[in-house]
PDB file of N, CA and C in Angstrom:
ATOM      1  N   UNK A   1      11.762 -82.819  93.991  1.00  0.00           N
ATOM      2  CA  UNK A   1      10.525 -82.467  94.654  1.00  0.00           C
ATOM      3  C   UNK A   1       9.328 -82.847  93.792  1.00  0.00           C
ATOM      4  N   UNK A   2       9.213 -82.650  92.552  1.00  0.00           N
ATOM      5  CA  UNK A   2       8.535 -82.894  92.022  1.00  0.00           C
ATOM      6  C   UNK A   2       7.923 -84.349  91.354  1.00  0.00           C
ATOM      7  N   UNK A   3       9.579 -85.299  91.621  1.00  0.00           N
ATOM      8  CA  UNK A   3       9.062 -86.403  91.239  1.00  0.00           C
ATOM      9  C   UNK A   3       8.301 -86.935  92.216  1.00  0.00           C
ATOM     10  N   UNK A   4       8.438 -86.506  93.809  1.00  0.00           N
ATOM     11  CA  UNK A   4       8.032 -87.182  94.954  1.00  0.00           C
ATOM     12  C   UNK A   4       6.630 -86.699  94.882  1.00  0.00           C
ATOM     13  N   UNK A   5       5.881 -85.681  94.577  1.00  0.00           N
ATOM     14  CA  UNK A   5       4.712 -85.346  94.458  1.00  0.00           C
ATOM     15  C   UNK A   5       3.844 -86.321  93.394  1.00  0.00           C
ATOM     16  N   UNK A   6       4.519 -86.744  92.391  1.00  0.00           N
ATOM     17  CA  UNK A   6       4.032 -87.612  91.499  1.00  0.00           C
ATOM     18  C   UNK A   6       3.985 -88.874  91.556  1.00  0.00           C
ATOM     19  N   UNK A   7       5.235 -89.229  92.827  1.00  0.00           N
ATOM     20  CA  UNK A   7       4.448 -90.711  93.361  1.00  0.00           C
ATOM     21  C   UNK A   7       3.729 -90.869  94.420  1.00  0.00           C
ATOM     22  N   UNK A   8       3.400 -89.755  95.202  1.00  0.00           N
ATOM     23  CA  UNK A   8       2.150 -89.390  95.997  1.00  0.00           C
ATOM     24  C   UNK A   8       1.011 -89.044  95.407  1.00  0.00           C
ATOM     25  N   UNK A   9       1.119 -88.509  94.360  1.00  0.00           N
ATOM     26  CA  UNK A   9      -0.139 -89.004  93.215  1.00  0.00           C
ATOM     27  C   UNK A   9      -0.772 -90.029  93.066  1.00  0.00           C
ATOM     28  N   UNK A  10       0.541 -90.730  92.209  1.00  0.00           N
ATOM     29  CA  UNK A  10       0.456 -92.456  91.816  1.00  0.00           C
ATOM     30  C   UNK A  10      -0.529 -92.801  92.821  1.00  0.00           C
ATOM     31  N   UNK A  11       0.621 -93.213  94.444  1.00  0.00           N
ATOM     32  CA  UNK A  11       0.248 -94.221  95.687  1.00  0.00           C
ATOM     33  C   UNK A  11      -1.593 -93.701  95.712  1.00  0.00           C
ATOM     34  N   UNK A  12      -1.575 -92.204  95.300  1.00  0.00           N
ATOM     35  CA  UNK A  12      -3.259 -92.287  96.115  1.00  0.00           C
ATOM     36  C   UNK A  12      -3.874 -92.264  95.174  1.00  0.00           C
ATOM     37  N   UNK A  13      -3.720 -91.953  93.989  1.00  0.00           N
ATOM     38  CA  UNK A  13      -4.990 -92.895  93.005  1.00  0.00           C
ATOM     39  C   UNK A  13      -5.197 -94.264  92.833  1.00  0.00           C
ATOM     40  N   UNK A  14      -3.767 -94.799  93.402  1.00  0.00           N
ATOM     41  CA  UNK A  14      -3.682 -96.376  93.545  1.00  0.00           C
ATOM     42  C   UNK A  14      -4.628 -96.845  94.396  1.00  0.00           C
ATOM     43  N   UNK A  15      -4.714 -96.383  95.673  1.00  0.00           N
ATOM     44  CA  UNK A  15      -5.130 -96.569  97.270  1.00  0.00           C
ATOM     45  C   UNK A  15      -6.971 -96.395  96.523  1.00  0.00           C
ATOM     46  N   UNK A  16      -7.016 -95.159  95.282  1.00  0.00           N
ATOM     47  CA  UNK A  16      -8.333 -94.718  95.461  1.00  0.00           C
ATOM     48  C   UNK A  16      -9.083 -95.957  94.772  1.00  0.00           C
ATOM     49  N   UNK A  17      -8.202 -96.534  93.335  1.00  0.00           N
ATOM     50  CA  UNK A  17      -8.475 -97.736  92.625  1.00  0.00           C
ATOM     51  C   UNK A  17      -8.933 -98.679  93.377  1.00  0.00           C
ATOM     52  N   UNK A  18      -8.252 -99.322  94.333  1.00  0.00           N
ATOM     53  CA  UNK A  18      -8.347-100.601  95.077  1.00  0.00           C
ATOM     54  C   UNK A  18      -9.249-100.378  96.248  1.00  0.00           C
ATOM     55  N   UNK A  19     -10.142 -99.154  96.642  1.00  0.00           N
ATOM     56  CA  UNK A  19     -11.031 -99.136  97.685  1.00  0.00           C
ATOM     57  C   UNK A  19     -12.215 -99.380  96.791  1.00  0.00           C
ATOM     58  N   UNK A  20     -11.860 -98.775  95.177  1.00  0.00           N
ATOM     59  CA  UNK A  20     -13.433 -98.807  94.616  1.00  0.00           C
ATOM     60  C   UNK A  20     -13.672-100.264  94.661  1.00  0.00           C
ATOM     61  N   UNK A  21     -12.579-100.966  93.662  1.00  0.00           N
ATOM     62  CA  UNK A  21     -12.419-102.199  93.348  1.00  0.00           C
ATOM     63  C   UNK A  21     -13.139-103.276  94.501  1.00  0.00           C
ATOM     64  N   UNK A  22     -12.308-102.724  95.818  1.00  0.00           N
ATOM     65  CA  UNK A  22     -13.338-103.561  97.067  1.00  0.00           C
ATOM     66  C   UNK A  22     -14.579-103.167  97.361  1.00  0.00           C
ATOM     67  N   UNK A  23     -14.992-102.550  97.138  1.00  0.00           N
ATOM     68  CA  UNK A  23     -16.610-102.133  97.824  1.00  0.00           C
ATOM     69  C   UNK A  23     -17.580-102.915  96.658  1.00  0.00           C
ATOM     70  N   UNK A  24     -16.821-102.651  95.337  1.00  0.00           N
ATOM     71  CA  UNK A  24     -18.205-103.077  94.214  1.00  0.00           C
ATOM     72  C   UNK A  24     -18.386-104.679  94.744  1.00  0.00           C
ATOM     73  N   UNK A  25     -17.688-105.605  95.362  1.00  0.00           N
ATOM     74  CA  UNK A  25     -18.551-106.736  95.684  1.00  0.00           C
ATOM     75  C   UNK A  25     -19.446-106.691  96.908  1.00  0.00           C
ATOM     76  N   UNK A  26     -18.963-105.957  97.514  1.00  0.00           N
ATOM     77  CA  UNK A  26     -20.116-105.983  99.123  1.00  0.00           C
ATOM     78  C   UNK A  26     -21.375-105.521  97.942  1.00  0.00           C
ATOM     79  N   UNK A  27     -21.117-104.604  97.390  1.00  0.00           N
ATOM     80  CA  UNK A  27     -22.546-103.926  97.257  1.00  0.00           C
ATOM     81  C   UNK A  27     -23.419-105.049  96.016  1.00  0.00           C
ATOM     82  N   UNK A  28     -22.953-105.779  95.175  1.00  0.00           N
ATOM     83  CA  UNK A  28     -23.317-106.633  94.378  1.00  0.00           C
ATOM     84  C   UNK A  28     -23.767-107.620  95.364  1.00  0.00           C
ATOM     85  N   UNK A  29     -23.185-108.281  96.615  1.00  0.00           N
ATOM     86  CA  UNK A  29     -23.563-108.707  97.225  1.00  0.00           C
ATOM     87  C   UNK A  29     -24.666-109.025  97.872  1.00  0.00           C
ATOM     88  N   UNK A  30     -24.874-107.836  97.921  1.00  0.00           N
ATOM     89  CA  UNK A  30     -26.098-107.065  98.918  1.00  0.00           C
ATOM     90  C   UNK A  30     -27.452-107.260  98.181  1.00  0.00           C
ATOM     91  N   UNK A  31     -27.031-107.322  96.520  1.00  0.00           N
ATOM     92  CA  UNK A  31     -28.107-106.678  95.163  1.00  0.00           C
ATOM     93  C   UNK A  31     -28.658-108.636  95.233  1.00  0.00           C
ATOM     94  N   UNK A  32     -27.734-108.962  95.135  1.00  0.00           N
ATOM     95  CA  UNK A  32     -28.012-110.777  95.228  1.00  0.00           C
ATOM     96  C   UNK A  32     -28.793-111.113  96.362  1.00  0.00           C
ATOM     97  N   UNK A  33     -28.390-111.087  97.350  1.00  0.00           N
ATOM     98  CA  UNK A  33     -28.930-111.546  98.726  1.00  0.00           C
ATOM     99  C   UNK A  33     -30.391-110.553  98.636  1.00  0.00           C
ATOM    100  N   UNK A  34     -30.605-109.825  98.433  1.00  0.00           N
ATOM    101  CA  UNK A  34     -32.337-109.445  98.464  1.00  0.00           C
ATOM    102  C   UNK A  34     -32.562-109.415  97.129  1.00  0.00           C
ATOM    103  N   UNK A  35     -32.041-110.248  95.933  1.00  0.00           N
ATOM    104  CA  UNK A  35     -32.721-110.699  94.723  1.00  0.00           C
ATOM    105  C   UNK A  35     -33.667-112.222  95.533  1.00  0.00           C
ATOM    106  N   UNK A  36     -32.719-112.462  96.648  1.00  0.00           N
ATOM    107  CA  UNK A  36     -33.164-114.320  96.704  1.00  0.00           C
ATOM    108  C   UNK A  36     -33.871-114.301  97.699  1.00  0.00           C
ATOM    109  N   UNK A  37     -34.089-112.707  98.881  1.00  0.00           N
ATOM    110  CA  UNK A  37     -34.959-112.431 100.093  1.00  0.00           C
ATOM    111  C   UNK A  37     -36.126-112.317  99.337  1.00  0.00           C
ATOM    112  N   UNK A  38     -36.440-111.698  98.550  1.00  0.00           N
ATOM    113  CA  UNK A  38     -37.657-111.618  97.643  1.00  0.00           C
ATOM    114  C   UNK A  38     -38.266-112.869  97.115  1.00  0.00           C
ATOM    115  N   UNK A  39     -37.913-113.734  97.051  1.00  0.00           N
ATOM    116  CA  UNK A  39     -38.447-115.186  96.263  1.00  0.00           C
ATOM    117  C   UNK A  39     -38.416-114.963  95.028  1.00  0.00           C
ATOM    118  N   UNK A  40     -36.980-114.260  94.579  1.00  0.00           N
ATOM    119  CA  UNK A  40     -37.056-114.445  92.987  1.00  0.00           C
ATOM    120  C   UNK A  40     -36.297-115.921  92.718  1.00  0.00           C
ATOM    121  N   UNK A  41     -36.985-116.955  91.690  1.00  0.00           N
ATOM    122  CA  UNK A  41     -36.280-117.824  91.846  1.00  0.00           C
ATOM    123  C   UNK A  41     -36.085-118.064  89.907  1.00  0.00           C
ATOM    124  N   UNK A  42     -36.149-116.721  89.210  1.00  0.00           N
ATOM    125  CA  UNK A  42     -35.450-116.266  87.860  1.00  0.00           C
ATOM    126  C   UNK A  42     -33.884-116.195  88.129  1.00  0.00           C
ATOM    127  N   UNK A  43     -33.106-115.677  86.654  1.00  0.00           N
ATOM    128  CA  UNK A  43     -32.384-115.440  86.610  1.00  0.00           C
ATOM    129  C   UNK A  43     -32.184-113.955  87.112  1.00  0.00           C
ATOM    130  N   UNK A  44     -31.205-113.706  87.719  1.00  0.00           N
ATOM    131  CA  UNK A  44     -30.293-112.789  88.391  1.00  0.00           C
ATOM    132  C   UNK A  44     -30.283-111.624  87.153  1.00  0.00           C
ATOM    133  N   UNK A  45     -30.252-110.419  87.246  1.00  0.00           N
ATOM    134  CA  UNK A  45     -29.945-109.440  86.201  1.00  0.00           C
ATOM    135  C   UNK A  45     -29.793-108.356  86.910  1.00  0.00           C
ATOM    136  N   UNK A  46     -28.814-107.396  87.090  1.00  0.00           N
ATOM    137  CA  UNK A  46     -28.790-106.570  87.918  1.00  0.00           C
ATOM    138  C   UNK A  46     -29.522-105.092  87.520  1.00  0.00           C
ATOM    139  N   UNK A  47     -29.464-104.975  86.312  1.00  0.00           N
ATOM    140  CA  UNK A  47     -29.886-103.844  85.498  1.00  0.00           C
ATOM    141  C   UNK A  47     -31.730-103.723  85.641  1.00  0.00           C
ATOM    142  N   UNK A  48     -32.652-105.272  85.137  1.00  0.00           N
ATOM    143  CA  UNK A  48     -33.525-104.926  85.613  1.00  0.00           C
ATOM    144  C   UNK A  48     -33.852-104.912  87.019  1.00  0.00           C
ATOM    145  N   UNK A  49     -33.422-105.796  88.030  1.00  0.00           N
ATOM    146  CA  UNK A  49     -33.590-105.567  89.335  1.00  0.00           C
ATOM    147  C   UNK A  49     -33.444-104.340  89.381  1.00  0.00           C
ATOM    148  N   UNK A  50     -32.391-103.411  89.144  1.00  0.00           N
ATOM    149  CA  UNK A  50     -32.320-102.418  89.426  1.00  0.00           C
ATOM    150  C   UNK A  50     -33.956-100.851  89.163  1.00  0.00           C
ATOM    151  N   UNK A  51     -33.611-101.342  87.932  1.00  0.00           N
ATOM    152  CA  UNK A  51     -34.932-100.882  87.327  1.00  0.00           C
ATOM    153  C   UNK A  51     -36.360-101.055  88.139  1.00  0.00           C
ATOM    154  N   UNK A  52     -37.055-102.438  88.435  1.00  0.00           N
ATOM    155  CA  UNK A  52     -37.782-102.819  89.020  1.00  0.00           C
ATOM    156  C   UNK A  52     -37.769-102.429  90.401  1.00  0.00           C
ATOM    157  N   UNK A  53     -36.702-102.264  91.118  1.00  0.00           N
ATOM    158  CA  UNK A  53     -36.907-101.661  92.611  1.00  0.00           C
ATOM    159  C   UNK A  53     -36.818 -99.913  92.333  1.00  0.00           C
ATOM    160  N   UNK A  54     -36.567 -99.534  91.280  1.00  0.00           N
ATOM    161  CA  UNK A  54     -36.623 -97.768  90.916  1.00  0.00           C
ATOM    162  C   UNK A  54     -38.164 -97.934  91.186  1.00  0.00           C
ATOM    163  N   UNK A  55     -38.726 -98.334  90.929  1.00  0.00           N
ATOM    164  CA  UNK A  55     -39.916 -98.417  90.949  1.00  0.00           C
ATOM    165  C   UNK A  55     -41.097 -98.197  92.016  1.00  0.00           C
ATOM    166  N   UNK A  56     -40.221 -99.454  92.632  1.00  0.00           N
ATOM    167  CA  UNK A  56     -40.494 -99.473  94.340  1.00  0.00           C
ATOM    168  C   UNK A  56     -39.946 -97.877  94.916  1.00  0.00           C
ATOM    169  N   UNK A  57     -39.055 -97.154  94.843  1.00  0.00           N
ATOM    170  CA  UNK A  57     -38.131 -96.528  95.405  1.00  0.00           C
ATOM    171  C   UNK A  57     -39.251 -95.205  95.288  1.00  0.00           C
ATOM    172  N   UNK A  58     -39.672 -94.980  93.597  1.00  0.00           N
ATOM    173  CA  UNK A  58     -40.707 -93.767  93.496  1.00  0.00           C
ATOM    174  C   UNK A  58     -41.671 -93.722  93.966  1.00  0.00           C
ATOM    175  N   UNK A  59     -42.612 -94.655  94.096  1.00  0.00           N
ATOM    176  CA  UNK A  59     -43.970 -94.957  94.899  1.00  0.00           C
ATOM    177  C   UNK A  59     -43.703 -94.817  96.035  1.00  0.00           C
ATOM    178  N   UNK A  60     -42.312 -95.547  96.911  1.00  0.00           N
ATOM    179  CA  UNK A  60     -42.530 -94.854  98.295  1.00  0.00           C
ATOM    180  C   UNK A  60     -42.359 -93.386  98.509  1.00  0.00           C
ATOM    181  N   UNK A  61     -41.578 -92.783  97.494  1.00  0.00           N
ATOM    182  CA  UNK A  61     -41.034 -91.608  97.262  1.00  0.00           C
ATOM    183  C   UNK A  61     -42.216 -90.683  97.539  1.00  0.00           C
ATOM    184  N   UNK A  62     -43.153 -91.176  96.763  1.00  0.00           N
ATOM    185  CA  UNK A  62     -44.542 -90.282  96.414  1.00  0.00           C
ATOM    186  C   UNK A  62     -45.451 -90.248  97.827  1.00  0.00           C
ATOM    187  N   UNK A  63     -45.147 -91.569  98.118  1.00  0.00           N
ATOM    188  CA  UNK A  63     -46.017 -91.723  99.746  1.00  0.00           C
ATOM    189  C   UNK A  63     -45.736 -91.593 100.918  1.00  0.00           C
ATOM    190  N   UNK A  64     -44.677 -92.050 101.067  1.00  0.00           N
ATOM    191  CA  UNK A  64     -43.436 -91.926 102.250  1.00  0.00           C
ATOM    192  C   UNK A  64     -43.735 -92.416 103.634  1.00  0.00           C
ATOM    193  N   UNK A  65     -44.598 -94.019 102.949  1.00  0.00           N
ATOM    194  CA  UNK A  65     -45.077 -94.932 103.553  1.00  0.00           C
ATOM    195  C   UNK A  65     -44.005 -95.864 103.646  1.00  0.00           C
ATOM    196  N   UNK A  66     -43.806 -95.819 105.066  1.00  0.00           N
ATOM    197  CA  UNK A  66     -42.482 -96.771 105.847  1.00  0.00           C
ATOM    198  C   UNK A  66     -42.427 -98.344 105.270  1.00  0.00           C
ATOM    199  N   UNK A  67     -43.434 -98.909 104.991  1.00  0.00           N
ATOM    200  CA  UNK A  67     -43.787-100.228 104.707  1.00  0.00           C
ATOM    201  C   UNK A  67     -43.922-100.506 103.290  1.00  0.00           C
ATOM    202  N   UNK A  68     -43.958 -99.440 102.263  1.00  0.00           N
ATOM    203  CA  UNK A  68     -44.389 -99.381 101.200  1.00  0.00           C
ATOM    204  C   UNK A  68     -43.387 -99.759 100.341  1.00  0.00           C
ATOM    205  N   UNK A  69     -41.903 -99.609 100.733  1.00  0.00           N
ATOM    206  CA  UNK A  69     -41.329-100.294  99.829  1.00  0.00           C
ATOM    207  C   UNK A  69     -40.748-101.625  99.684  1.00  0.00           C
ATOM    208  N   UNK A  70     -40.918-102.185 101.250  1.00  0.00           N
ATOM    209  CA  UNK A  70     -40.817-103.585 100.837  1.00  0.00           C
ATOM    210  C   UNK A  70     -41.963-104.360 100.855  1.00  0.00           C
ATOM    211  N   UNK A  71     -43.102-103.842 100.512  1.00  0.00           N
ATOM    212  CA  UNK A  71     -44.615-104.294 100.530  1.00  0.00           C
ATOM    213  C   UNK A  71     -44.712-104.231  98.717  1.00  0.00           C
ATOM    214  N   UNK A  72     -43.825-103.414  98.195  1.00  0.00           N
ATOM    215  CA  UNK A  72     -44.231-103.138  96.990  1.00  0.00           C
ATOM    216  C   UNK A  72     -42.886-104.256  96.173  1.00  0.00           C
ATOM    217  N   UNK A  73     -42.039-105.017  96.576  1.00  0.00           N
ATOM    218  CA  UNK A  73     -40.566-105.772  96.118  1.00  0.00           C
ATOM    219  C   UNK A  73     -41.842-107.198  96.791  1.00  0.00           C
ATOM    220  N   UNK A  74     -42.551-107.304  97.564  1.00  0.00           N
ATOM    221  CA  UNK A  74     -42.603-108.438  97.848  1.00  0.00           C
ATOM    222  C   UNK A  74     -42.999-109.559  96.968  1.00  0.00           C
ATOM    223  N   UNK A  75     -42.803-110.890  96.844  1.00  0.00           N
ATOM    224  CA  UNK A  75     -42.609-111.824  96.200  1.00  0.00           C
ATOM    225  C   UNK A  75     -42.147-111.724  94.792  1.00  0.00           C
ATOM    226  N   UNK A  76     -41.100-110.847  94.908  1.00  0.00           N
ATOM    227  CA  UNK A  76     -40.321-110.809  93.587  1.00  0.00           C
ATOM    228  C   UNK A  76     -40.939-109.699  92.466  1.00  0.00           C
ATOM    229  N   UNK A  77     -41.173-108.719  93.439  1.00  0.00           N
ATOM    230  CA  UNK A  77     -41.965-107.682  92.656  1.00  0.00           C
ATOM    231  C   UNK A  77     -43.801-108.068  91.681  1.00  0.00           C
ATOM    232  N   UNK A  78     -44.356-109.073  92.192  1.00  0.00           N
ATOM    233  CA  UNK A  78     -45.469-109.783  91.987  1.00  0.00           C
ATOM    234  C   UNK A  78     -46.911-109.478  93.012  1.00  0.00           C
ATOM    235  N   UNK A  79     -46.482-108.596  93.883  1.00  0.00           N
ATOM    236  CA  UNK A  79     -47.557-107.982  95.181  1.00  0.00           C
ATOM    237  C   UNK A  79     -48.199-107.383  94.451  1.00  0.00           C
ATOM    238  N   UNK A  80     -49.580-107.308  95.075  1.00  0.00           N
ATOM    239  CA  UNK A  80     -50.699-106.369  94.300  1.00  0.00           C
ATOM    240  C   UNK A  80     -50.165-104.470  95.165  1.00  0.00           C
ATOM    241  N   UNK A  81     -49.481-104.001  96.037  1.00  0.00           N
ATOM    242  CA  UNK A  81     -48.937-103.363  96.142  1.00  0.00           C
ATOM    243  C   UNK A  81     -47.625-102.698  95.081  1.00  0.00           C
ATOM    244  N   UNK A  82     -47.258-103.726  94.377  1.00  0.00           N
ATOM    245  CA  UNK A  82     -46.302-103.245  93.300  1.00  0.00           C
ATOM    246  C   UNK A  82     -47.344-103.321  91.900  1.00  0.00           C
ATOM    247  N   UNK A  83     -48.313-103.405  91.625  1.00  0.00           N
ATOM    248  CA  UNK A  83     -49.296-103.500  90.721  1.00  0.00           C
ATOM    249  C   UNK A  83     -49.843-102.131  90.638  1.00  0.00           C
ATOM    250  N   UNK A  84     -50.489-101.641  92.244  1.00  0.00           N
ATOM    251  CA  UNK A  84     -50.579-100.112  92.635  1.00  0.00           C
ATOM    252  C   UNK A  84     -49.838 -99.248  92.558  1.00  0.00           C
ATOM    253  N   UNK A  85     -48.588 -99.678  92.027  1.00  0.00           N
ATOM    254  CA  UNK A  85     -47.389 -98.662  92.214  1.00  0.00           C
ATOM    255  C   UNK A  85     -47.225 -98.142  90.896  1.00  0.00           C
ATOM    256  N   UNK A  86     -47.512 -99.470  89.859  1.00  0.00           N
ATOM    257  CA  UNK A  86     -47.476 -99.183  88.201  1.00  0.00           C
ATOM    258  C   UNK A  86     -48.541 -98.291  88.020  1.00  0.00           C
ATOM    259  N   UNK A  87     -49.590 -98.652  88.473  1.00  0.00           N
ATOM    260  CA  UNK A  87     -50.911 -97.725  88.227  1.00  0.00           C
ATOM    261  C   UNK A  87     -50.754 -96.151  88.890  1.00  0.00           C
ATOM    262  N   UNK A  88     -50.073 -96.020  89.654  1.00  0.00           N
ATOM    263  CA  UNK A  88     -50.102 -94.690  90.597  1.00  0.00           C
ATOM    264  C   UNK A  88     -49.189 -93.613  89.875  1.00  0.00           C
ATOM    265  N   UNK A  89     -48.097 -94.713  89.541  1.00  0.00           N
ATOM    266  CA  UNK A  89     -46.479 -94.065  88.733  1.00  0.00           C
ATOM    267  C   UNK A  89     -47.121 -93.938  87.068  1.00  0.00           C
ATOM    268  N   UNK A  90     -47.969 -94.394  86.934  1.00  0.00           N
ATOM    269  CA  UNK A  90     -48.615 -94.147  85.479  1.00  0.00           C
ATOM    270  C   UNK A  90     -47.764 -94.903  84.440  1.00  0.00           C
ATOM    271  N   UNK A  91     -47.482 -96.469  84.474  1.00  0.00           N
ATOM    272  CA  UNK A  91     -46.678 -96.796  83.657  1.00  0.00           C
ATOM    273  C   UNK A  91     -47.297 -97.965  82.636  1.00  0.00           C
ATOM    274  N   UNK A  92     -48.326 -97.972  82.487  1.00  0.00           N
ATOM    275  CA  UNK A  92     -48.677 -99.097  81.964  1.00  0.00           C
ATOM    276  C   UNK A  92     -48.638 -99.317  80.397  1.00  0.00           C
ATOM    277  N   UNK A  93     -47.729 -98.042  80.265  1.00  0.00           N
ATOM    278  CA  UNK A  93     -47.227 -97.584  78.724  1.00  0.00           C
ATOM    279  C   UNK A  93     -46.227 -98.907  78.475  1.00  0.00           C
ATOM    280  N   UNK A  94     -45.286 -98.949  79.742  1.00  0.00           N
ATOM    281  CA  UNK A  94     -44.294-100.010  80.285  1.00  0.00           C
ATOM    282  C   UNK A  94     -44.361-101.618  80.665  1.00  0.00           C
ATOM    283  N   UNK A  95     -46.076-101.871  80.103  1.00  0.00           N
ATOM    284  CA  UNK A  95     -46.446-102.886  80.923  1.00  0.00           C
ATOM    285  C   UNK A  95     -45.984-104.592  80.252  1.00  0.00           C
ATOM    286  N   UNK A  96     -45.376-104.235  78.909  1.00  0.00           N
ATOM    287  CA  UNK A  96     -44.631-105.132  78.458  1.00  0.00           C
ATOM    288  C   UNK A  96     -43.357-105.637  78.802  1.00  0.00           C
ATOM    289  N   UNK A  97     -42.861-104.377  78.752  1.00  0.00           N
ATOM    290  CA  UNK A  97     -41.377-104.485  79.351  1.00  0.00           C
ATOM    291  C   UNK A  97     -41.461-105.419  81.138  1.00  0.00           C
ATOM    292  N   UNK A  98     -42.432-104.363  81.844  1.00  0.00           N
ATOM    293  CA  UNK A  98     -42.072-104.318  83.178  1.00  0.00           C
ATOM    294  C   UNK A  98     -42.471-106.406  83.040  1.00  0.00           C
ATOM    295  N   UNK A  99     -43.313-106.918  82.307  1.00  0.00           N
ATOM    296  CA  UNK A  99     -43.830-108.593  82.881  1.00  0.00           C
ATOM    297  C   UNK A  99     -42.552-109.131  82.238  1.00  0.00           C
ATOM    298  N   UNK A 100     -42.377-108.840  81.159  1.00  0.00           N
ATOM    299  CA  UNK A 100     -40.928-109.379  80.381  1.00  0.00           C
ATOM    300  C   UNK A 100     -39.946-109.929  81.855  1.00  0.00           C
ATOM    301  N   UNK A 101     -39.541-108.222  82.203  1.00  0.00           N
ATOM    302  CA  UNK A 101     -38.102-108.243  83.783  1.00  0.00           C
ATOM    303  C   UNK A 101     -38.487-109.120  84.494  1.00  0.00           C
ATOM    304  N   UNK A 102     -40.136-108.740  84.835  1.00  0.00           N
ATOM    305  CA  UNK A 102     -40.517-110.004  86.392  1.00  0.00           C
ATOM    306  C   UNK A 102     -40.662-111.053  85.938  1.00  0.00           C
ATOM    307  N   UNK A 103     -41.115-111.554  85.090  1.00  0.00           N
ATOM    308  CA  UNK A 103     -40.538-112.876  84.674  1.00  0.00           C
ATOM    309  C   UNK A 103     -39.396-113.534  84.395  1.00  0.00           C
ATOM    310  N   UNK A 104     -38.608-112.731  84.110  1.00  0.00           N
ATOM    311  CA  UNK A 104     -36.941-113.391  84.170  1.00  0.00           C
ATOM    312  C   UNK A 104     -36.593-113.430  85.651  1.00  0.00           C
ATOM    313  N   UNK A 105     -37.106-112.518  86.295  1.00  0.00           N
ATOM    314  CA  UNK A 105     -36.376-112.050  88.043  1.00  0.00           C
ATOM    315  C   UNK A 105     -37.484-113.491  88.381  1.00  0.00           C
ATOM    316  N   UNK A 106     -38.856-113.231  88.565  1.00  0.00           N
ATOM    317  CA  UNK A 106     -39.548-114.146  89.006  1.00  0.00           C
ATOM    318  C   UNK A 106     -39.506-115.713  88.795  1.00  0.00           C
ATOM    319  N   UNK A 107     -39.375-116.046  87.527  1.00  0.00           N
ATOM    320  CA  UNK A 107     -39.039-117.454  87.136  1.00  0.00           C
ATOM    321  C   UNK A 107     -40.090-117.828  86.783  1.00  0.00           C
ATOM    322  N   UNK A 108     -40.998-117.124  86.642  1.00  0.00           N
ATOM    323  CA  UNK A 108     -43.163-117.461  86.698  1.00  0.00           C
ATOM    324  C   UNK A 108     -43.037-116.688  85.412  1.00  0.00           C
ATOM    325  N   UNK A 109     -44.775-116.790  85.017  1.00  0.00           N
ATOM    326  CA  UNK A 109     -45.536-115.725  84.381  1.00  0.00           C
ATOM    327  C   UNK A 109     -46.096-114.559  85.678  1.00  0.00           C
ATOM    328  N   UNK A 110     -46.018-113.434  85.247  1.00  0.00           N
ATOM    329  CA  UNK A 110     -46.017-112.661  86.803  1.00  0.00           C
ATOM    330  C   UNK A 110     -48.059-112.139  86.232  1.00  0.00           C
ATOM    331  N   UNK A 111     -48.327-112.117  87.410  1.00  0.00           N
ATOM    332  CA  UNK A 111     -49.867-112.005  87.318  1.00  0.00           C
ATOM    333  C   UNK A 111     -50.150-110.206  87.277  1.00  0.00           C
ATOM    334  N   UNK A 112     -48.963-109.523  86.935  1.00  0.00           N
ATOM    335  CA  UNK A 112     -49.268-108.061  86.998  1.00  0.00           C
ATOM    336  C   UNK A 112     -50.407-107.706  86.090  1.00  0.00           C
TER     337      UNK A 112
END
């Protein structure tokens, strides 16, 4: 009895392994395809993309303006809407870092 419980263990941490295993590409997927909807035509980095749309994510957060967060990602995080967002979110402590990311994501010097 007990061994059969332990390969009903096994089978479903197995089953649980191989659902994670499949989903992490849809969702990487997803992170790519609106890296390249944006007109980033930098290198790919998922960590600052990630970072850089946190960004976007708090400002709409704060406003909960329907349009605001892809008004604030537009042209590769380079909109004077994502400029307002640094200034609003109070980050310009960050303002090295943040041209550093958009310039690798962007492929430009970013005019923030």
């Amino acid at each position: 009895m007990q061994q059969q419980v332990r390969v009903l263990a096994g089978v479903m941490i197995a089953c649980s392994l191989v659902t994670c295993l499949l989903a992490v590409p849809a969702t990487l997927s997803r992170q790519k395809r609106s890296f390249y909807d944006l007109q980033c035509k930098g290198v790919y980095d998922k960590s600052i993309f990630a970072r850089l749309d946190l960004i976007c994510d708090d400002c709409y957060n704060l406003f909960r303006e329907p349009q605001l967060h892809q008004l604030c990602r537009k042209n590769c995080f380079t909109s004077d809407y994502f400029k307002g967002c640094l200034d609003v979110l109070l980050l310009q402590d960050e303002m090295e870092n943040i041209q550093t990311w958009i310039k690798q994501l962007h492929g430009a010097e970013p005019e923030v």
